[in-house]
Protein backbone atom coordinates (compact mmCIF):
# COMPACT_ATOMS: atom_id res chain seq x y z
CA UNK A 1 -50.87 -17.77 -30.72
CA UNK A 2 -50.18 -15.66 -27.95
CA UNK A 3 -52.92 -15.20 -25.29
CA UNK A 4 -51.73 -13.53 -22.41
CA UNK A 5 -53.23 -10.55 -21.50
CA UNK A 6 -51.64 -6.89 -22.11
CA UNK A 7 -50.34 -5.08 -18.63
CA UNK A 8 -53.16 -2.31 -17.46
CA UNK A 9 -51.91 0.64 -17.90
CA UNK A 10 -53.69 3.63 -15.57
CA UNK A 11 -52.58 6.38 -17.50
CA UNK A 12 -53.34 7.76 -21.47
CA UNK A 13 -49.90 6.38 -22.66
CA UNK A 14 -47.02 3.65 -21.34
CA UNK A 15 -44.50 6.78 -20.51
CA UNK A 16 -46.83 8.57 -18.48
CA UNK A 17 -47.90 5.35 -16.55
CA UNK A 18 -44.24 5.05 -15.83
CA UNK A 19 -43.89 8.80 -14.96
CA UNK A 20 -47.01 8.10 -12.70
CA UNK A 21 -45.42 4.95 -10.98
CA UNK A 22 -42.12 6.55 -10.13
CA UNK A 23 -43.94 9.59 -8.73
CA UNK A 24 -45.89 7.53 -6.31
CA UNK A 25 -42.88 5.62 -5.62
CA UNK A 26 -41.04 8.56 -4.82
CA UNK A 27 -43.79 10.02 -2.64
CA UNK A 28 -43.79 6.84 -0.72
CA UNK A 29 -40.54 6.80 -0.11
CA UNK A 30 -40.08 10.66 0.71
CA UNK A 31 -43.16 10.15 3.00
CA UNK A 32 -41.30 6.46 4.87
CA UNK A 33 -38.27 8.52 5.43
CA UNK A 34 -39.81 11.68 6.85
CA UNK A 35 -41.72 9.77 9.25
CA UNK A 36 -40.20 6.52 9.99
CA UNK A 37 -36.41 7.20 8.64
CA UNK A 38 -34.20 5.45 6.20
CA UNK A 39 -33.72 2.10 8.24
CA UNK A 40 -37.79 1.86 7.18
CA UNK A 41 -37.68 2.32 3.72
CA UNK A 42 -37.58 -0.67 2.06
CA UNK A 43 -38.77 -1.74 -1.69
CA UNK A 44 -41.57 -4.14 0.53
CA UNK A 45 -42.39 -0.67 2.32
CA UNK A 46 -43.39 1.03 -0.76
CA UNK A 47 -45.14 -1.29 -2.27
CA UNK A 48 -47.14 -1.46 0.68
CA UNK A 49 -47.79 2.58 0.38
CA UNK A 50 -48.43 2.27 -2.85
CA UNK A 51 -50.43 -0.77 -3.50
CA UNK A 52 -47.81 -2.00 -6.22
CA UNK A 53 -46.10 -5.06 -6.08
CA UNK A 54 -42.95 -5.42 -4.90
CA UNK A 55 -41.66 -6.42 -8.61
CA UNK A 56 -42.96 -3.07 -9.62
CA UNK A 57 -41.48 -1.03 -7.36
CA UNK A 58 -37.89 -3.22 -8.45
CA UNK A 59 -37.93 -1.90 -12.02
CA UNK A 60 -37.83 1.62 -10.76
CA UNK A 61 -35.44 1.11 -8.64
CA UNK A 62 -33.30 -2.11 -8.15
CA UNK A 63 -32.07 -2.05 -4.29
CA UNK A 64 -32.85 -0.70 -1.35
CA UNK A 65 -29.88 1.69 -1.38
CA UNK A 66 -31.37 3.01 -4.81
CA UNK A 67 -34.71 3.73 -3.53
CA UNK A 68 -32.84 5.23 -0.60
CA UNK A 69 -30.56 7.48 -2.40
CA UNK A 70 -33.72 8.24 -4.70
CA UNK A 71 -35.63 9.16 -1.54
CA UNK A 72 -33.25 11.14 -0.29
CA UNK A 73 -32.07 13.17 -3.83
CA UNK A 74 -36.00 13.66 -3.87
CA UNK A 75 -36.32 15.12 -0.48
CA UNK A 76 -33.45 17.70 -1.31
CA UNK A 77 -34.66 18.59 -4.43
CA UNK A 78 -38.33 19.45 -2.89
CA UNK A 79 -36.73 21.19 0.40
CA UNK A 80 -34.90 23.83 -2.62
CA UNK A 81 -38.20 23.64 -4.35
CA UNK A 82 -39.59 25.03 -1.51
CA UNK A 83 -37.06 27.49 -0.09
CA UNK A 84 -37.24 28.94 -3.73
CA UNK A 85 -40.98 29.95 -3.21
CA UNK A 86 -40.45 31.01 -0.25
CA UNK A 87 -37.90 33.24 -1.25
CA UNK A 88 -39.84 34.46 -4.05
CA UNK A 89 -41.07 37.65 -2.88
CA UNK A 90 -38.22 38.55 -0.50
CA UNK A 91 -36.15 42.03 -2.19
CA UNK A 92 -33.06 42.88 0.16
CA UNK A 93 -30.68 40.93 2.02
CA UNK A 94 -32.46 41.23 5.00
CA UNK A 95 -35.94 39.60 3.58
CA UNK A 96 -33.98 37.38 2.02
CA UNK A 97 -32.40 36.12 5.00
CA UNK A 98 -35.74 35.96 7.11
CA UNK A 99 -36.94 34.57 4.24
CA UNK A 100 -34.31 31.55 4.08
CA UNK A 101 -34.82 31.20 7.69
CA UNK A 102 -38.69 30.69 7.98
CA UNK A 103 -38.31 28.18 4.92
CA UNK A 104 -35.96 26.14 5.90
CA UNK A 105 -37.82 25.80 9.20
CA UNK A 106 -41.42 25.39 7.80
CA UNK A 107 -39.94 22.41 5.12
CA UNK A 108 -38.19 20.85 8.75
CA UNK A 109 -41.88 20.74 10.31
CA UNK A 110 -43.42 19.15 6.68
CA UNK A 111 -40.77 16.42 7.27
CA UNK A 112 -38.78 17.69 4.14
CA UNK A 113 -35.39 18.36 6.28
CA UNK A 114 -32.69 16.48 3.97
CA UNK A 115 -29.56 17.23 5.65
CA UNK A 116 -30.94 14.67 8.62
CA UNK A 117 -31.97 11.97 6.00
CA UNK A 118 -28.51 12.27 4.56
CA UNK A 119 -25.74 12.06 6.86
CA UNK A 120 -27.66 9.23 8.48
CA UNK A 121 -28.61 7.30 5.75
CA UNK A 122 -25.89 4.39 3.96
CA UNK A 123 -25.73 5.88 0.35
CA UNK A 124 -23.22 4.64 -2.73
CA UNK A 125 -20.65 7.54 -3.52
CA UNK A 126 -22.53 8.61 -6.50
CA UNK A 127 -25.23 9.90 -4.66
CA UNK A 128 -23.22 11.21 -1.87
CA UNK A 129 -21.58 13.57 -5.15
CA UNK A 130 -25.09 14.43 -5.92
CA UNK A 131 -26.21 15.57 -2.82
CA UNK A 132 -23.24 17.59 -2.12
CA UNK A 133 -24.17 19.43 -5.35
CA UNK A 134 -27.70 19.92 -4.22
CA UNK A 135 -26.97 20.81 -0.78
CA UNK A 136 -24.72 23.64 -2.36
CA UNK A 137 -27.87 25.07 -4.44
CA UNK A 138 -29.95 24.83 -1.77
CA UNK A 139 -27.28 26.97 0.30
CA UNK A 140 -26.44 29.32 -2.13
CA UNK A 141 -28.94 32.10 -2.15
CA UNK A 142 -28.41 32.19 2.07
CA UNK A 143 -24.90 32.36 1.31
CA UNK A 144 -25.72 35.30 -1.19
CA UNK A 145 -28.06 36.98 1.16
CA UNK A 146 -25.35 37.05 3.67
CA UNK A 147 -22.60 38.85 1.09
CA UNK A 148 -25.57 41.42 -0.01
CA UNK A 149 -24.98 42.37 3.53
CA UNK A 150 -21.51 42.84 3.83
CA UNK A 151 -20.41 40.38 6.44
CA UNK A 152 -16.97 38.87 5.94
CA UNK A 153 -16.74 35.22 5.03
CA UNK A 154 -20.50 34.88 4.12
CA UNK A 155 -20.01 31.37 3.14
CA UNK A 156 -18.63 30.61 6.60
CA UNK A 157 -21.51 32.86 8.80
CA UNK A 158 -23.91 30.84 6.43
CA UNK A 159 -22.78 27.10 7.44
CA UNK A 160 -23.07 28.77 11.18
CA UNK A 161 -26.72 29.89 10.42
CA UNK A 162 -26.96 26.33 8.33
CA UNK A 163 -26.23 24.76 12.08
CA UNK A 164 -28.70 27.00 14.05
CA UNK A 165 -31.46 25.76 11.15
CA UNK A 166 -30.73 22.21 11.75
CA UNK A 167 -30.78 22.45 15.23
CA UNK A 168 -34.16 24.29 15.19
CA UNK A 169 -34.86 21.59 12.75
CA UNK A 170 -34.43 18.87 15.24
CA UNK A 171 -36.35 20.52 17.94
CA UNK A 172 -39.40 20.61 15.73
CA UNK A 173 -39.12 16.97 14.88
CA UNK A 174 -38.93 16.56 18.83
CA UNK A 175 -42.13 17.94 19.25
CA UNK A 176 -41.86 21.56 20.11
CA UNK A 177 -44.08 24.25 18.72
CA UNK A 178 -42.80 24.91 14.45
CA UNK A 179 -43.70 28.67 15.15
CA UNK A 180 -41.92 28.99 18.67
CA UNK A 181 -39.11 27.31 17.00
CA UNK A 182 -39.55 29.81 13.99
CA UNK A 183 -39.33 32.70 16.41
CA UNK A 184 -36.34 31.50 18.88
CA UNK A 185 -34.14 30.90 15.41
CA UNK A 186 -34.95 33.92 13.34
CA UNK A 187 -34.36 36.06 16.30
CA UNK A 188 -30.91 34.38 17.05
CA UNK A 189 -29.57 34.48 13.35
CA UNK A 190 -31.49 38.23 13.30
CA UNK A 191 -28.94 38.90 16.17
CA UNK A 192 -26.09 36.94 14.75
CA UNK A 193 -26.07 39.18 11.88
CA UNK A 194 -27.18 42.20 12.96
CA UNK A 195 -30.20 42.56 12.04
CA UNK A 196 -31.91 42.85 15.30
């Protein structure tokens, strides 16, 4: 006779106390590598976030580089999450652009700026092919915005405006004021594209 004792589960049913595991797990790690960066986010470093066991957190996701490359996928997919709503309400090009801008810039100051995470972070070429994918949706309505307003090579102009992002990006995780920031780069890309 068998008489060890059945796992707890914390949720109504085993599949959503999976679902609820990997969420935290993903949390934790999109939280380790917004603040701390991917050298810190480790399968022990989640656990510790999340109160799980280090075991646990290794069924979800077997390496390091896998919680990595989930961390980062994660990140992505909330920073186009994000520049969606933003972009909800905006009607012409113009909107849209500002829209894109301010965005892009407010997910940088919540810590959600993926294109950082990725470059510098060791990821297996499967991931790598995701996150090009991703990157490209999260580009694509700036890239449309741009061709609504008639400048030539939008997809070009919008890799430019991509760089002036990440750069105002990067001065926000330095330290400087989000909304300064927010002004100094909307006023440059405003000018950029004429829109000044």
């Amino acid at each position: 006779m068998h008489n060890g004792g059945v796992p707890k589960i914390d949720a109504p049913t085993v599949a959503e106390h999976h679902a609820q595991r990997r969420a935290a797990i993903l949390d934790a790690a999109v939280a380790i590598l917004a603040e701390q960066g991917p050298g810190e986010l480790t399968p022990a470093a989640v656990a510790a976030a999340t109160g799980l066991a280090r075991t646990s957190v290794y069924q979800y996701y077997p390496s390091t580089a896998a919680l990595i490359a989930a961390g980062v996928e994660e990140t992505f997919r909330r920073n186009i999450a994000h520049l969606e709503a933003g972009l909800a309400r905006a009607r012409t090009p113009e909107e849209r652009v500002r829209a894109y801008v301010d965005s892009a810039l407010d997910a940088a100051a919540d810590g959600h700026e993926p294109t950082r995470l990725y470059f510098s972070a060791d990821l297996p070429d499967a991931c790598r092919a995701a996150l090009h994918d991703l990157h490209r949706q999260a580009t694509t309505p700036l890239v449309e915005a741009i061709a609504d307003l008639g400048v030539d090579d939008p997809e070009s102009v919008a890799q430019l405006v991509g760089g002036v992002i990440s750069a105002g990006a990067s001065q926000i995780t330095a330290g400087r004021s989000a909304s300064s920031v927010r002004r100094a780069v909307r006023t440059f890309v405003e000018r950029a594209l004429g829109l000044a």
